[in-house]
C-alpha atoms as a PDB file:
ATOM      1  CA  UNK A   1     102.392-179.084-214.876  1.00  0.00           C
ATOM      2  CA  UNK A   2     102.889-177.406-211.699  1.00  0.00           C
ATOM      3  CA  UNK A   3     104.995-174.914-213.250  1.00  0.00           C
ATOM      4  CA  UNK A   4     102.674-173.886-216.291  1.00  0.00           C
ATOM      5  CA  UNK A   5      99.730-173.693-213.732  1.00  0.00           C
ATOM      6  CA  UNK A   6     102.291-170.847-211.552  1.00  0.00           C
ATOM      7  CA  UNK A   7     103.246-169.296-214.989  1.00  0.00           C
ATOM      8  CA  UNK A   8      99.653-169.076-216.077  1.00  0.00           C
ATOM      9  CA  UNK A   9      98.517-167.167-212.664  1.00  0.00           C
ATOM     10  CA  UNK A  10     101.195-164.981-212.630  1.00  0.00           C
ATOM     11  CA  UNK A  11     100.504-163.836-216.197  1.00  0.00           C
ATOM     12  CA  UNK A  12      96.740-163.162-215.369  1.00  0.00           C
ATOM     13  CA  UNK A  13      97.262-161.296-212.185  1.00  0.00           C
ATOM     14  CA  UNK A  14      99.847-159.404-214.014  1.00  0.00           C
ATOM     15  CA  UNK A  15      96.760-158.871-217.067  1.00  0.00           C
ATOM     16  CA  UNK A  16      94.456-157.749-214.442  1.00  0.00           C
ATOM     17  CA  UNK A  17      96.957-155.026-212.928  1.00  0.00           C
ATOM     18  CA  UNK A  18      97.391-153.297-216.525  1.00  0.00           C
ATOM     19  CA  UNK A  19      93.682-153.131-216.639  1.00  0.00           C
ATOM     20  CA  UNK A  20      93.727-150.547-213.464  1.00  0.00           C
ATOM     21  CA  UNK A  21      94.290-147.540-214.376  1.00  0.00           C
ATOM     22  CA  UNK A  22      97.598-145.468-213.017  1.00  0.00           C
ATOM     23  CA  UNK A  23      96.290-142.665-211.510  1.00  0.00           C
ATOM     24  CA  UNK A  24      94.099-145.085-209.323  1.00  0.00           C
ATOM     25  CA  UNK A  25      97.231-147.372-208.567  1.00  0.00           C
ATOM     26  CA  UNK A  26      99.111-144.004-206.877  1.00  0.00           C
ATOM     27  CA  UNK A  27      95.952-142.245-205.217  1.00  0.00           C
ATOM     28  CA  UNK A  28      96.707-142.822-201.315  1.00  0.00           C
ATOM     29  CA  UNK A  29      93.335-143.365-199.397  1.00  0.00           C
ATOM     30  CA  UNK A  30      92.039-140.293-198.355  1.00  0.00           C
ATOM     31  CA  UNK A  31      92.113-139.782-194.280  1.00  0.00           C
ATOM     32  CA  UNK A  32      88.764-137.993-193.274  1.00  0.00           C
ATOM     33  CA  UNK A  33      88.541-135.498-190.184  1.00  0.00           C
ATOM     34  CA  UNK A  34      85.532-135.251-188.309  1.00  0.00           C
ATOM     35  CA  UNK A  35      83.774-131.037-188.557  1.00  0.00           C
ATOM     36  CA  UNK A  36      85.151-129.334-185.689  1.00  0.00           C
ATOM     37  CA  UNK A  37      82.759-128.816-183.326  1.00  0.00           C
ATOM     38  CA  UNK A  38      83.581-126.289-181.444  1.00  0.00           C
ATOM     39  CA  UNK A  39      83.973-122.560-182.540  1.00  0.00           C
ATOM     40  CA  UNK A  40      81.342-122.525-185.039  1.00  0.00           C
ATOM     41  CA  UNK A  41      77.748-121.542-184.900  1.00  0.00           C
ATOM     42  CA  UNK A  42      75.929-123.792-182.437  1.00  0.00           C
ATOM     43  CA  UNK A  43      77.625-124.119-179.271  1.00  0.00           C
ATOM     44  CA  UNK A  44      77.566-127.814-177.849  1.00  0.00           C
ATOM     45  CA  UNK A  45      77.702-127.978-173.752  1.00  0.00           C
ATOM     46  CA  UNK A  46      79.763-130.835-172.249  1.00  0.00           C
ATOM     47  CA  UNK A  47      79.361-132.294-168.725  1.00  0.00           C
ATOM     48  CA  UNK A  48      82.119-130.963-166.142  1.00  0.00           C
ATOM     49  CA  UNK A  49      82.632-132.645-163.386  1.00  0.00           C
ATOM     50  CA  UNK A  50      83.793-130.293-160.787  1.00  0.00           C
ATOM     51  CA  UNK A  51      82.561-126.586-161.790  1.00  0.00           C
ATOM     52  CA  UNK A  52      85.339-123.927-160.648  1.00  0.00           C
ATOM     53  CA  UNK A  53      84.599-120.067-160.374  1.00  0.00           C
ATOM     54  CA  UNK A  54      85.950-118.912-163.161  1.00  0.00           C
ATOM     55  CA  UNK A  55      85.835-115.708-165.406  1.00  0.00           C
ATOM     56  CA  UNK A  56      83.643-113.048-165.294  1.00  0.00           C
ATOM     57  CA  UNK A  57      81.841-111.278-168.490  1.00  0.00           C
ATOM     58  CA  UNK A  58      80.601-108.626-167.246  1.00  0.00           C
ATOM     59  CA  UNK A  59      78.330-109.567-164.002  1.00  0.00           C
ATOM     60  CA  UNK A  60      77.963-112.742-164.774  1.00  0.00           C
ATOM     61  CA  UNK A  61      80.842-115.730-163.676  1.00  0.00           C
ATOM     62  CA  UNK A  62      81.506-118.885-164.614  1.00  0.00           C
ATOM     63  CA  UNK A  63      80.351-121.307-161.834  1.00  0.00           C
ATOM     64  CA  UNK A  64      78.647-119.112-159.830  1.00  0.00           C
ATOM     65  CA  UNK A  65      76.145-117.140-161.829  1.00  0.00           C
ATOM     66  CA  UNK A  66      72.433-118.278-162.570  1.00  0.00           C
ATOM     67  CA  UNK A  67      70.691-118.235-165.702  1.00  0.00           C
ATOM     68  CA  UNK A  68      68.354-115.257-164.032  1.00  0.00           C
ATOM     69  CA  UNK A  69      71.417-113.579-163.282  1.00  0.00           C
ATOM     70  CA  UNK A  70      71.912-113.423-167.134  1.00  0.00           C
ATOM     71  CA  UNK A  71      68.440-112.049-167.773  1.00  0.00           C
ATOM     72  CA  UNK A  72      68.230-109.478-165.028  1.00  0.00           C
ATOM     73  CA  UNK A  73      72.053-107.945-166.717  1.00  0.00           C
ATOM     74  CA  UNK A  74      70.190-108.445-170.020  1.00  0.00           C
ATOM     75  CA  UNK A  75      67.320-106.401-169.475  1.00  0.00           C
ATOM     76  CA  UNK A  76      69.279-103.150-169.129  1.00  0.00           C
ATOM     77  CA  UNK A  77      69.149-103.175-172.587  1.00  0.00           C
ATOM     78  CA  UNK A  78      66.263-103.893-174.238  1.00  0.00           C
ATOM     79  CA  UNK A  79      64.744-107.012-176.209  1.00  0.00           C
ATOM     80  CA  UNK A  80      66.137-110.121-176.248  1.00  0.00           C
ATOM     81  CA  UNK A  81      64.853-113.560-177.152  1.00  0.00           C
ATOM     82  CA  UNK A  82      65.359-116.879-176.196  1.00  0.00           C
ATOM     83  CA  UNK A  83      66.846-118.924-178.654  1.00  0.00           C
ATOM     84  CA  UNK A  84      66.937-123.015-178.816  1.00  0.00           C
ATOM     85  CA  UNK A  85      68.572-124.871-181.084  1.00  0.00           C
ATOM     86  CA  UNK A  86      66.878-126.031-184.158  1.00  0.00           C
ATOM     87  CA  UNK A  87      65.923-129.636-184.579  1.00  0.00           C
ATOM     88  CA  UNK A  88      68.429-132.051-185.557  1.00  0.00           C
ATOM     89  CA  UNK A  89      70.898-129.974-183.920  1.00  0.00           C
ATOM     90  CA  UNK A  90      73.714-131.333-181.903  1.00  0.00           C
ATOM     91  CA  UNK A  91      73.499-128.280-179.432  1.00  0.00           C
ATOM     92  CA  UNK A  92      72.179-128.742-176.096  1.00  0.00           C
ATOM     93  CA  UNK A  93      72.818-124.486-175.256  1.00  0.00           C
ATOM     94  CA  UNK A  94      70.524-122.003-174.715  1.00  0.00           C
ATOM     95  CA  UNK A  95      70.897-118.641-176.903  1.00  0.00           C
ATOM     96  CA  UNK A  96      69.880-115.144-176.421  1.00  0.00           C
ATOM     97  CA  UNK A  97      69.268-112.584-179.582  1.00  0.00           C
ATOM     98  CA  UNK A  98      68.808-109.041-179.705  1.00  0.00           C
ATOM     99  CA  UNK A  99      66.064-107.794-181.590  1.00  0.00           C
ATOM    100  CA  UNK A 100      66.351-104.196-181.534  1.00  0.00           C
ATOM    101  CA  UNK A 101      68.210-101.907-184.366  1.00  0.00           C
ATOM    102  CA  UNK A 102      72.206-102.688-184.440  1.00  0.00           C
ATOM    103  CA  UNK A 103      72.336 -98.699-184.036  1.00  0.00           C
ATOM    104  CA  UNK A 104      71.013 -99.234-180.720  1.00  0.00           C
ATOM    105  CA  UNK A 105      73.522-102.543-179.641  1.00  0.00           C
ATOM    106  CA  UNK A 106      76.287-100.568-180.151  1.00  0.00           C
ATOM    107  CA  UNK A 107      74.814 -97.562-178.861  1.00  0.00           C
ATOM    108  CA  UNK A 108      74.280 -99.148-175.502  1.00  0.00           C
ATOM    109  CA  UNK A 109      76.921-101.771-176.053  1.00  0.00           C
ATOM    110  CA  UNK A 110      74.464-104.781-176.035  1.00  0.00           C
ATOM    111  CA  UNK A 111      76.010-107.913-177.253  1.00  0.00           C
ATOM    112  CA  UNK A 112      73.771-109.350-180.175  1.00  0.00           C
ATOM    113  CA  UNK A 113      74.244-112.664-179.263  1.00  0.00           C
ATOM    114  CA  UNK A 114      74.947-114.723-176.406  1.00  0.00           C
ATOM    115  CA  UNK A 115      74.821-118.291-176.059  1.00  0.00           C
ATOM    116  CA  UNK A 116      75.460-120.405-172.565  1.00  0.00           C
ATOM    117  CA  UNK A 117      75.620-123.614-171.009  1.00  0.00           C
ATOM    118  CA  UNK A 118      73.687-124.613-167.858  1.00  0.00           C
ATOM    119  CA  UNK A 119      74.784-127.324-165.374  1.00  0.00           C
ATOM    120  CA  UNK A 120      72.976-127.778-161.723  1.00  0.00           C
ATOM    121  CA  UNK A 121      72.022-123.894-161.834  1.00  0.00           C
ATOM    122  CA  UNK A 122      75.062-122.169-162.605  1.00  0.00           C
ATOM    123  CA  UNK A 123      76.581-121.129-166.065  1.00  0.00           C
ATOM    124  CA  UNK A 124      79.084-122.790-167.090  1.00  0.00           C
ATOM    125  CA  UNK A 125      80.290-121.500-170.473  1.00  0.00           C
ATOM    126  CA  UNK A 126      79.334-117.773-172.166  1.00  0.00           C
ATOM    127  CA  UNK A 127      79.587-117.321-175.925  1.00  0.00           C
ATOM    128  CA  UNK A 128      79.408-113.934-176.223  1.00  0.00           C
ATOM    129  CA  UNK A 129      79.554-111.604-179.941  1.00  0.00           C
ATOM    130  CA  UNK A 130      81.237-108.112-178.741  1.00  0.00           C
ATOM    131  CA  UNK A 131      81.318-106.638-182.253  1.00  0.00           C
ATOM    132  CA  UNK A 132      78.383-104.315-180.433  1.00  0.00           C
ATOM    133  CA  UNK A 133      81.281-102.312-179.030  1.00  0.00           C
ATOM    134  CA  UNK A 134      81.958 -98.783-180.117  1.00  0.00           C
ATOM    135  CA  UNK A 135      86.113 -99.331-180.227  1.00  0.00           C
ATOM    136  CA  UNK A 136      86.705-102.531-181.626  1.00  0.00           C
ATOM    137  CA  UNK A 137      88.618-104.767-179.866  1.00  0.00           C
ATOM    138  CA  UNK A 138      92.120-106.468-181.293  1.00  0.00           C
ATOM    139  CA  UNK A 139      93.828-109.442-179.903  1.00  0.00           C
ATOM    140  CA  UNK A 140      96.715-107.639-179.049  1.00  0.00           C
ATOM    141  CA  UNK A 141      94.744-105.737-176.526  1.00  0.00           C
ATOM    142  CA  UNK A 142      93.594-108.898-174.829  1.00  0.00           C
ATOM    143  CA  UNK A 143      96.975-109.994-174.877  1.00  0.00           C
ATOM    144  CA  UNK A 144      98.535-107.037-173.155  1.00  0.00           C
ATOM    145  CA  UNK A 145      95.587-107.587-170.642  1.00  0.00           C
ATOM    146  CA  UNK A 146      95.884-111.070-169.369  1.00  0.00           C
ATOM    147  CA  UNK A 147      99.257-112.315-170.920  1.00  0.00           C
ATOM    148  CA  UNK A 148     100.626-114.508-173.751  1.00  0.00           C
ATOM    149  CA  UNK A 149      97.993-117.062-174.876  1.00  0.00           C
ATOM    150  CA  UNK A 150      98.702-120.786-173.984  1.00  0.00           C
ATOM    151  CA  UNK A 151      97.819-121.743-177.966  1.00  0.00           C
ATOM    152  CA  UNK A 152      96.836-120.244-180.893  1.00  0.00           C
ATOM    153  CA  UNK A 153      94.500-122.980-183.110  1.00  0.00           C
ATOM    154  CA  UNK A 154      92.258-122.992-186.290  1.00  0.00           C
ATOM    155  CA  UNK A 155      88.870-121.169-186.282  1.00  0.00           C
ATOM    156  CA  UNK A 156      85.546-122.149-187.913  1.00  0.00           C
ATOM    157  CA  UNK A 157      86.674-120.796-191.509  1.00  0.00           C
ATOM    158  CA  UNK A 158      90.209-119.650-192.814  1.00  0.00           C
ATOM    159  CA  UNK A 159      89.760-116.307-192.292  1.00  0.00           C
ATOM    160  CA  UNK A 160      90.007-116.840-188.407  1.00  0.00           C
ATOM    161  CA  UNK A 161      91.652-118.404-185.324  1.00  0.00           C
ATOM    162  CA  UNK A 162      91.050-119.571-182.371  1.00  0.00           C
ATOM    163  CA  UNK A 163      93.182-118.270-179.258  1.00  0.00           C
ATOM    164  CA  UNK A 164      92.973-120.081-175.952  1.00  0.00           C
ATOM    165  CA  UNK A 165      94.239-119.296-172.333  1.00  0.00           C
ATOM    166  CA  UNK A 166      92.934-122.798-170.537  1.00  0.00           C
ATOM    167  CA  UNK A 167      94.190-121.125-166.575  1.00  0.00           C
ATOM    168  CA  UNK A 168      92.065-118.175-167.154  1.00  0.00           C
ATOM    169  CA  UNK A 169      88.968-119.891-168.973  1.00  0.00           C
ATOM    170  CA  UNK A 170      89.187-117.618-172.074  1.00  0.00           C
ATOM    171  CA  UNK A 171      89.168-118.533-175.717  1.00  0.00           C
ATOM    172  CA  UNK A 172      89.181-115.670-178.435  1.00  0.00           C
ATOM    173  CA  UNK A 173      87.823-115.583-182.073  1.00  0.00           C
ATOM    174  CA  UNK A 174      90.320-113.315-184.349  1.00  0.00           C
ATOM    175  CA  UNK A 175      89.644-112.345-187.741  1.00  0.00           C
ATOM    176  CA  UNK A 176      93.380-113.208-189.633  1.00  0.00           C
ATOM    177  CA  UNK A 177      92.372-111.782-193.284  1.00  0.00           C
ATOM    178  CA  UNK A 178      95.243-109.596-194.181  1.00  0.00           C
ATOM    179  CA  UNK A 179      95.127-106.464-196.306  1.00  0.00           C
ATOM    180  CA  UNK A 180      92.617-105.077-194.007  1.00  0.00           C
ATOM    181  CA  UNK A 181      93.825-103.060-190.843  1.00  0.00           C
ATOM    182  CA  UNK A 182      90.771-102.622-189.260  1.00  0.00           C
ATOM    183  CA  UNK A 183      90.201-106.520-189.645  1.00  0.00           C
ATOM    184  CA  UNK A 184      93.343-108.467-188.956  1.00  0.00           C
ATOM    185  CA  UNK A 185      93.645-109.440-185.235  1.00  0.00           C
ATOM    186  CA  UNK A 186      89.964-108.304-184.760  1.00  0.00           C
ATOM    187  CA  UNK A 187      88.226-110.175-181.854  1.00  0.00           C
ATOM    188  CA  UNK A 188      84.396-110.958-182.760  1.00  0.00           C
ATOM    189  CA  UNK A 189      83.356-113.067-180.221  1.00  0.00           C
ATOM    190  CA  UNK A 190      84.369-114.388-176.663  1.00  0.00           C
ATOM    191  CA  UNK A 191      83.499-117.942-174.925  1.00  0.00           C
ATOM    192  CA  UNK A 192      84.053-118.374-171.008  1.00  0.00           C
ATOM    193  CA  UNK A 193      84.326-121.646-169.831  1.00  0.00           C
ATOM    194  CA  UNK A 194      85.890-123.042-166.028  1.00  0.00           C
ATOM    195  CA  UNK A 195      89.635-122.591-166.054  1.00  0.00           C
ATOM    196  CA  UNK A 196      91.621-125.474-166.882  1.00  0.00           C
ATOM    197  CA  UNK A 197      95.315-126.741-166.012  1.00  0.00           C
ATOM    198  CA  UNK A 198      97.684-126.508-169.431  1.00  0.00           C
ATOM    199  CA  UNK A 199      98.537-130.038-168.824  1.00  0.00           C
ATOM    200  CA  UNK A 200      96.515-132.640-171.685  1.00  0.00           C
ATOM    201  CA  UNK A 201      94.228-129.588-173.006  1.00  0.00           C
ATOM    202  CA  UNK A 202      94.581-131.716-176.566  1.00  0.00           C
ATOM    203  CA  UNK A 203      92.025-134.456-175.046  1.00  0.00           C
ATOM    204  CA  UNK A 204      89.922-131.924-173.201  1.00  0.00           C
ATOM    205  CA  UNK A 205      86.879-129.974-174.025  1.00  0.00           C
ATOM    206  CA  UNK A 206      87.406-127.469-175.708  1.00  0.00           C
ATOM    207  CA  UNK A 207      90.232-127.511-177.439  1.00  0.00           C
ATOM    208  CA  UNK A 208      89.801-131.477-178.703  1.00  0.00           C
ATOM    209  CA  UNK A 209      86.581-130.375-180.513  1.00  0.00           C
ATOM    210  CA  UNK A 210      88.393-127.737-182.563  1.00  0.00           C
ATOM    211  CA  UNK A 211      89.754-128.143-186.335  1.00  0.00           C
ATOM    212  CA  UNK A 212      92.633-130.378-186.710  1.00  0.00           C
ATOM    213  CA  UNK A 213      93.825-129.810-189.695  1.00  0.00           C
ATOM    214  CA  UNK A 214      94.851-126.124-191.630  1.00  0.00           C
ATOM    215  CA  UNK A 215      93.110-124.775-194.539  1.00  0.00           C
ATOM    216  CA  UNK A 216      94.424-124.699-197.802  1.00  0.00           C
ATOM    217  CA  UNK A 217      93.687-121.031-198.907  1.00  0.00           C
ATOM    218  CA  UNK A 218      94.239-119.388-202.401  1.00  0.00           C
ATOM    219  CA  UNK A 219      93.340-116.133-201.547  1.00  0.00           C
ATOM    220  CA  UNK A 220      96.970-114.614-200.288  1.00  0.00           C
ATOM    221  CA  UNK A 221      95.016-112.247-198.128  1.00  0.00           C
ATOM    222  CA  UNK A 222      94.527-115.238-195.919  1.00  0.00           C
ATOM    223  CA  UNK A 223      97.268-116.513-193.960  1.00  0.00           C
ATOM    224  CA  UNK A 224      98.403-119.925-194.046  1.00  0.00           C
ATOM    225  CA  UNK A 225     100.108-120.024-190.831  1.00  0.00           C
ATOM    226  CA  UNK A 226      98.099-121.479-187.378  1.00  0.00           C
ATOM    227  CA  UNK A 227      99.784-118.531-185.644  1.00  0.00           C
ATOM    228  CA  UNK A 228      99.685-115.638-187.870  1.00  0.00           C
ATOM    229  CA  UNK A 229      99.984-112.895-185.173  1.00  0.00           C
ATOM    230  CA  UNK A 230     102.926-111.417-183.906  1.00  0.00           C
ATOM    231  CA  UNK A 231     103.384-112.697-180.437  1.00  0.00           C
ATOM    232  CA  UNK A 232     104.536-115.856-179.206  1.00  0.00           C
ATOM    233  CA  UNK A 233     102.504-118.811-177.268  1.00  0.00           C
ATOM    234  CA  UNK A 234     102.822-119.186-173.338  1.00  0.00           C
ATOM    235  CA  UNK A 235     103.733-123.173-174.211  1.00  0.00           C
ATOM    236  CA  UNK A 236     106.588-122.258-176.201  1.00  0.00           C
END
């Protein structure tokens, strides 16, 4: 009896399986990344808990400059607004947009956008879009300036990357679409941020809100690789 009862559940369990279909019998679970969220649009301030001098856009310097300080180099220029983040927004920053002609910001070299992070007074990180600038600037050049970069990560979309030097407080955001020389290894914006030992950046802000995984392109004017430039990484 005990036998037949064993024979009988193994023939319906074995029923039940054919009923599934194949495809859904090999499909692995799918593993979910959170957004990266840090190099996109909306720049999200963390909390530092010691606030180093760091480096300077311009007049103003991480750690030691005011939000005033900002303004009063700002006005040089023209009209700017204040920008907040829109509701529902996970950005605690405060943004400043021109609102002149773009003749003018590159005329006078006035960066269009500018976003920063305030703790007790000071600034503590500048976002800053330099596409204003008359001669465009290419990673390369920042590269010969200050030295290899420590890593070389994803960017907000495929067609860019992320480039970070954590001792000198400096991340880069490079255009990579190839097929385009006056595009590839084109900087469009900088962010400024206290400088940082290379030791654990992975759990630190703000390379452990970045993109984790590549993109899977099908244009081949995009690269694949999460280094597509021609020099090498500091950490290598």
């Amino acid at each position: 009896m005990k036998k037949h009862i064993c024979n009988l559940l193994v023939l319906t369990i074995y029923a039940l399986l054919q009923q599934v279909p194949s495809s859904a019998q090999l499909t692995p679970t799918p593993v979910i990344f959170p957004p990266p969220r840090f190099g996109g649009p909306e720049l999200i301030c963390p909390y530092f808990r010691d606030v180093e001098n760091g480096s300077t856009w311009e007049e103003i310097t991480i750690g030691l400059s005011s939000q005033s300080d900002l303004e009063n180099y700002l006005a040089q220029f023209g009209r700017y607004e204040i920008a907040f983040p829109n509701e529902g927004s996970l950005s605690n920053s405060i943004g400043y947009r021109w609102r002149e002609s773009t003749a003018k910001s590159v005329e006078l070299q006035a960066p269009r956008r500018i976003d920063i992070c305030l703790q007790d007074g000071v600034i503590t990180v500048i976002d800053v879009d330099i596409l204003q600038r008359p001669e465009y600037f290419y990673i390369d050049d920042l590269v010969d300036d200050i030295g290899a970069p420590d890593i070389v990560t994803w960017g907000w979309t495929d067609k860019s990357r992320l480039v970070f030097w954590f001792m000198h407080g400096i991340v880069a955001d490079v255009f990579t679409q190839y097929g385009d020389e006056a595009s590839f290894g084109l900087i469009s914006r900088m962010i400024y941020f206290p400088p940082q030992g290379r030791e654990g950046y992975e759990r630190r802000w703000p390379f452990n809100l970045t993109r984790m995984t590549p993109y899977y392109p099908v244009d081949p004017s995009i690269p694949s690789e999460q280094n597509p430039f021609s020099f090498d990484i500091a950490t290598e």
